[in-house]
C-alpha atoms as a PDB file:
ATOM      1  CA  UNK A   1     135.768 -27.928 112.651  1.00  0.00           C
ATOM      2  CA  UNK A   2     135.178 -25.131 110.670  1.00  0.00           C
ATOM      3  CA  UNK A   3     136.822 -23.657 107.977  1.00  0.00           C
ATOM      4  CA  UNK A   4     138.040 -21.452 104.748  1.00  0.00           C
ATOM      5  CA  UNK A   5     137.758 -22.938 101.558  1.00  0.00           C
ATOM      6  CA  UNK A   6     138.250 -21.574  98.487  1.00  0.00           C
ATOM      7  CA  UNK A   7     138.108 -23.240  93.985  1.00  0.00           C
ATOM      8  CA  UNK A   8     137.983 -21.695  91.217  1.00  0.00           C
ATOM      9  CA  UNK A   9     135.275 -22.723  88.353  1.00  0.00           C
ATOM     10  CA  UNK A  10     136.353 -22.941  84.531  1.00  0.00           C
ATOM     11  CA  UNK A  11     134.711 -23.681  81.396  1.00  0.00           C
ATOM     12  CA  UNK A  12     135.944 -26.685  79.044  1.00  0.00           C
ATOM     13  CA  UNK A  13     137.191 -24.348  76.700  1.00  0.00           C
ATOM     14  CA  UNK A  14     139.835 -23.080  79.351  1.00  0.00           C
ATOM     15  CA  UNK A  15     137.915 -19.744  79.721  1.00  0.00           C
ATOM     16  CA  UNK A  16     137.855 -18.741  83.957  1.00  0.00           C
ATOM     17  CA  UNK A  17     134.390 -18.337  85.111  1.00  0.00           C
ATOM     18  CA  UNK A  18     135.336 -17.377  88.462  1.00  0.00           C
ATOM     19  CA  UNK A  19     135.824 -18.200  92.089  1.00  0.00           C
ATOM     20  CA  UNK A  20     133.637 -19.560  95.292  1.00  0.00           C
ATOM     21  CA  UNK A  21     134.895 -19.164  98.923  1.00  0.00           C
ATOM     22  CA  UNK A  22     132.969 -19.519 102.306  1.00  0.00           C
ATOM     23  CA  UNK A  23     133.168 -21.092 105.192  1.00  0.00           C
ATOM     24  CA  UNK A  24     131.762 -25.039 105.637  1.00  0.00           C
ATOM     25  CA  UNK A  25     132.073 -27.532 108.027  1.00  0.00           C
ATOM     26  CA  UNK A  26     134.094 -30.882 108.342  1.00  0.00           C
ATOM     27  CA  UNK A  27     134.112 -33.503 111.090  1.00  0.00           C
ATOM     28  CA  UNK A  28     137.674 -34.700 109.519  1.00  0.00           C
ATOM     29  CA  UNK A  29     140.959 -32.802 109.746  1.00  0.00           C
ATOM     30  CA  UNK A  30     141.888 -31.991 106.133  1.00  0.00           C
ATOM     31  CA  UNK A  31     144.542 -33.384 104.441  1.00  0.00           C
ATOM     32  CA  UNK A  32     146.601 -32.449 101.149  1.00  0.00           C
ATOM     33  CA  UNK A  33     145.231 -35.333  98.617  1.00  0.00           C
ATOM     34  CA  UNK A  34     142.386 -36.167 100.610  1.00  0.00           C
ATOM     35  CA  UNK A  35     138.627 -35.752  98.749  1.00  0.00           C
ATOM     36  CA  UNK A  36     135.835 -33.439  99.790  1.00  0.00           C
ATOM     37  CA  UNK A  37     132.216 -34.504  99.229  1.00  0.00           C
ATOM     38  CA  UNK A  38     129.845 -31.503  98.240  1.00  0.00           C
ATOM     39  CA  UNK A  39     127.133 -34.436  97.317  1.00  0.00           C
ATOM     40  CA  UNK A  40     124.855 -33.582 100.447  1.00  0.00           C
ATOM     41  CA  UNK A  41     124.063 -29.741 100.757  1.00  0.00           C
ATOM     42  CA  UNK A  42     123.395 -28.085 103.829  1.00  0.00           C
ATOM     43  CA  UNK A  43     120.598 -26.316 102.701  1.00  0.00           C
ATOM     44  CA  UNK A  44     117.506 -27.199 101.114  1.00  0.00           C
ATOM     45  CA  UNK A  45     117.981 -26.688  97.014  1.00  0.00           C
ATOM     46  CA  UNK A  46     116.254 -28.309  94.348  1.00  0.00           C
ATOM     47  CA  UNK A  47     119.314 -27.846  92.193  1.00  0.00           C
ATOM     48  CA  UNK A  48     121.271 -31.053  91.585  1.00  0.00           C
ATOM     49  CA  UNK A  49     124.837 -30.452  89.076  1.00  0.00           C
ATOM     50  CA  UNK A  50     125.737 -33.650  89.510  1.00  0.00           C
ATOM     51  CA  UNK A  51     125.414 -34.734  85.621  1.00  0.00           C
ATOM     52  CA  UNK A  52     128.903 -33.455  84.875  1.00  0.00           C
ATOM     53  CA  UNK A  53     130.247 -33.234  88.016  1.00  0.00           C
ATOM     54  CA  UNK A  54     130.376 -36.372  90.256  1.00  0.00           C
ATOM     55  CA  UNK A  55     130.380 -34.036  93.835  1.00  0.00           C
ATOM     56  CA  UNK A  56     133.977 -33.935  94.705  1.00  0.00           C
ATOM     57  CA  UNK A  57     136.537 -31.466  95.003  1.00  0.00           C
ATOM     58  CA  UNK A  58     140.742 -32.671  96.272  1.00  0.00           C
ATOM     59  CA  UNK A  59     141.600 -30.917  98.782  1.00  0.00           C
ATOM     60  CA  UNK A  60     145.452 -29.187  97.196  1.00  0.00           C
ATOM     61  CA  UNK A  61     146.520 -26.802 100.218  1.00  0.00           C
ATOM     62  CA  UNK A  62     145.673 -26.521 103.482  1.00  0.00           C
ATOM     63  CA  UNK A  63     147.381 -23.362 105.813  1.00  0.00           C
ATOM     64  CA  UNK A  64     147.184 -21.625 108.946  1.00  0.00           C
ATOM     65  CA  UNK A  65     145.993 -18.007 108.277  1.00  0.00           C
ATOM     66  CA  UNK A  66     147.226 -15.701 111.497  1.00  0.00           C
ATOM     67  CA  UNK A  67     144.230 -13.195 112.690  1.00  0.00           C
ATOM     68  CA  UNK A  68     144.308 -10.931 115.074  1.00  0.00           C
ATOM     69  CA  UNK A  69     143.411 -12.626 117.743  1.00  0.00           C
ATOM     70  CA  UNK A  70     146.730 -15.594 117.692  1.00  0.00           C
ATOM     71  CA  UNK A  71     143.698 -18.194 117.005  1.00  0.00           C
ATOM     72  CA  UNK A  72     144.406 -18.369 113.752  1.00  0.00           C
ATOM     73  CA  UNK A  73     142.189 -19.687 110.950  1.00  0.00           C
ATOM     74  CA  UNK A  74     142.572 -22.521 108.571  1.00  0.00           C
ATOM     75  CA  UNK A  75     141.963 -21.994 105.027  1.00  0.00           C
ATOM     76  CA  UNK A  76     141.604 -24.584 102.033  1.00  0.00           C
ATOM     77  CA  UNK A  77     142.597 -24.302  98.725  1.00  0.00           C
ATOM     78  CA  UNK A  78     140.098 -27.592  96.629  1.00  0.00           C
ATOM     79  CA  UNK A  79     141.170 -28.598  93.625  1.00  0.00           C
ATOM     80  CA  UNK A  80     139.727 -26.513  90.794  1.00  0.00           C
ATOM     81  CA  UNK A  81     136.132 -27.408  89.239  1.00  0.00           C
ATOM     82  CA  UNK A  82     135.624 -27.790  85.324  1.00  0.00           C
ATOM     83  CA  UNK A  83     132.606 -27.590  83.971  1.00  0.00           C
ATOM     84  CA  UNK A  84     131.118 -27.991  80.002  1.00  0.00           C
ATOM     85  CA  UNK A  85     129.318 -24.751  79.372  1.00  0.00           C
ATOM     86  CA  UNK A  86     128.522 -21.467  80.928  1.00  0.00           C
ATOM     87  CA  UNK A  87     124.778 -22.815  81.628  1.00  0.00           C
ATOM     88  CA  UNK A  88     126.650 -25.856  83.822  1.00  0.00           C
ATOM     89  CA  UNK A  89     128.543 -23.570  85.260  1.00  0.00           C
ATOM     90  CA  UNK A  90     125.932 -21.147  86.380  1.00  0.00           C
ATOM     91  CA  UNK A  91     123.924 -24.484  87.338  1.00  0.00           C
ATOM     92  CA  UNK A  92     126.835 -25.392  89.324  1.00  0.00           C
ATOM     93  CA  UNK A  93     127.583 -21.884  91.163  1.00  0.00           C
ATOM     94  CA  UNK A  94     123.652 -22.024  92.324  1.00  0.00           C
ATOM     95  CA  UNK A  95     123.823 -25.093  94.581  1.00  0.00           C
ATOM     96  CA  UNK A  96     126.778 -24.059  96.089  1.00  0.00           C
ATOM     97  CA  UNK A  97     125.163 -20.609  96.882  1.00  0.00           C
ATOM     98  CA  UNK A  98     121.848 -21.999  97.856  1.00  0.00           C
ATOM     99  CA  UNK A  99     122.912 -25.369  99.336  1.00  0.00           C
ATOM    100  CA  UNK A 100     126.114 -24.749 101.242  1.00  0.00           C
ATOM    101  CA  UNK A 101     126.075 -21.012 101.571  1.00  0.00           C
ATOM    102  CA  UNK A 102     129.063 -19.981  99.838  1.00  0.00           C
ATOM    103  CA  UNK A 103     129.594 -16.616  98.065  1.00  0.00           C
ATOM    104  CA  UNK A 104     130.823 -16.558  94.350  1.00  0.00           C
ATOM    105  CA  UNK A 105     133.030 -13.856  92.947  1.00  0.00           C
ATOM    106  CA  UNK A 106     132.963 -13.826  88.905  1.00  0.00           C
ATOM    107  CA  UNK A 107     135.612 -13.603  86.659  1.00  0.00           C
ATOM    108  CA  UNK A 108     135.609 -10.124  85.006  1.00  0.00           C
END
């Protein structure tokens, strides 16, 4: 099943570093509560963020977004991702770009 997901990314200190969104891929229906792994990318990166982040996100919302076409399109709203400095964050942003594909919009 594929799908619409969407987090933002903040620093410790509260400041908003911005937001990723894509589409990925899931085998398992989502479910409010339930954890999504981001520990094996799609895509072949040598970055690894994992020593401040342990690789999951909770999924908070899941919804039905109506196109055009009456197929509709789920979308996911993951819990948001906090991370200890701007470098992390940056480090962070990369693997999800390079390894899973997903776009990043920054915070102004």
């Amino acid at each position: 099943m594929i799908f619409n997901i969407d987090f933002g990314i903040f620093l410790a200190s509260g400041e908003s570093f911005g937001q990723i969104s894509g589409k990925i891929e899931s085998h398992a229906s989502p479910v409010p509560g339930m954890s999504f792994t981001f520990i094996f990318p799609l895509r072949k990166t040598e970055i690894s963020p994992f020593s401040h982040w342990d690789g999951y996100l909770c999924i908070g919302q899941v919804a039905i977004i109506p196109l055009p076409s009456d197929a509709g399109d789920l979308s996911i709203s993951l819990s948001d991702l906090v991370m200890p400095s701007r470098s992390d964050a940056e480090q962070v942003v990369s693997y999800f770009q390079e390894g899973f594909g997903l776009y990043f919009d920054p915070t102004d």
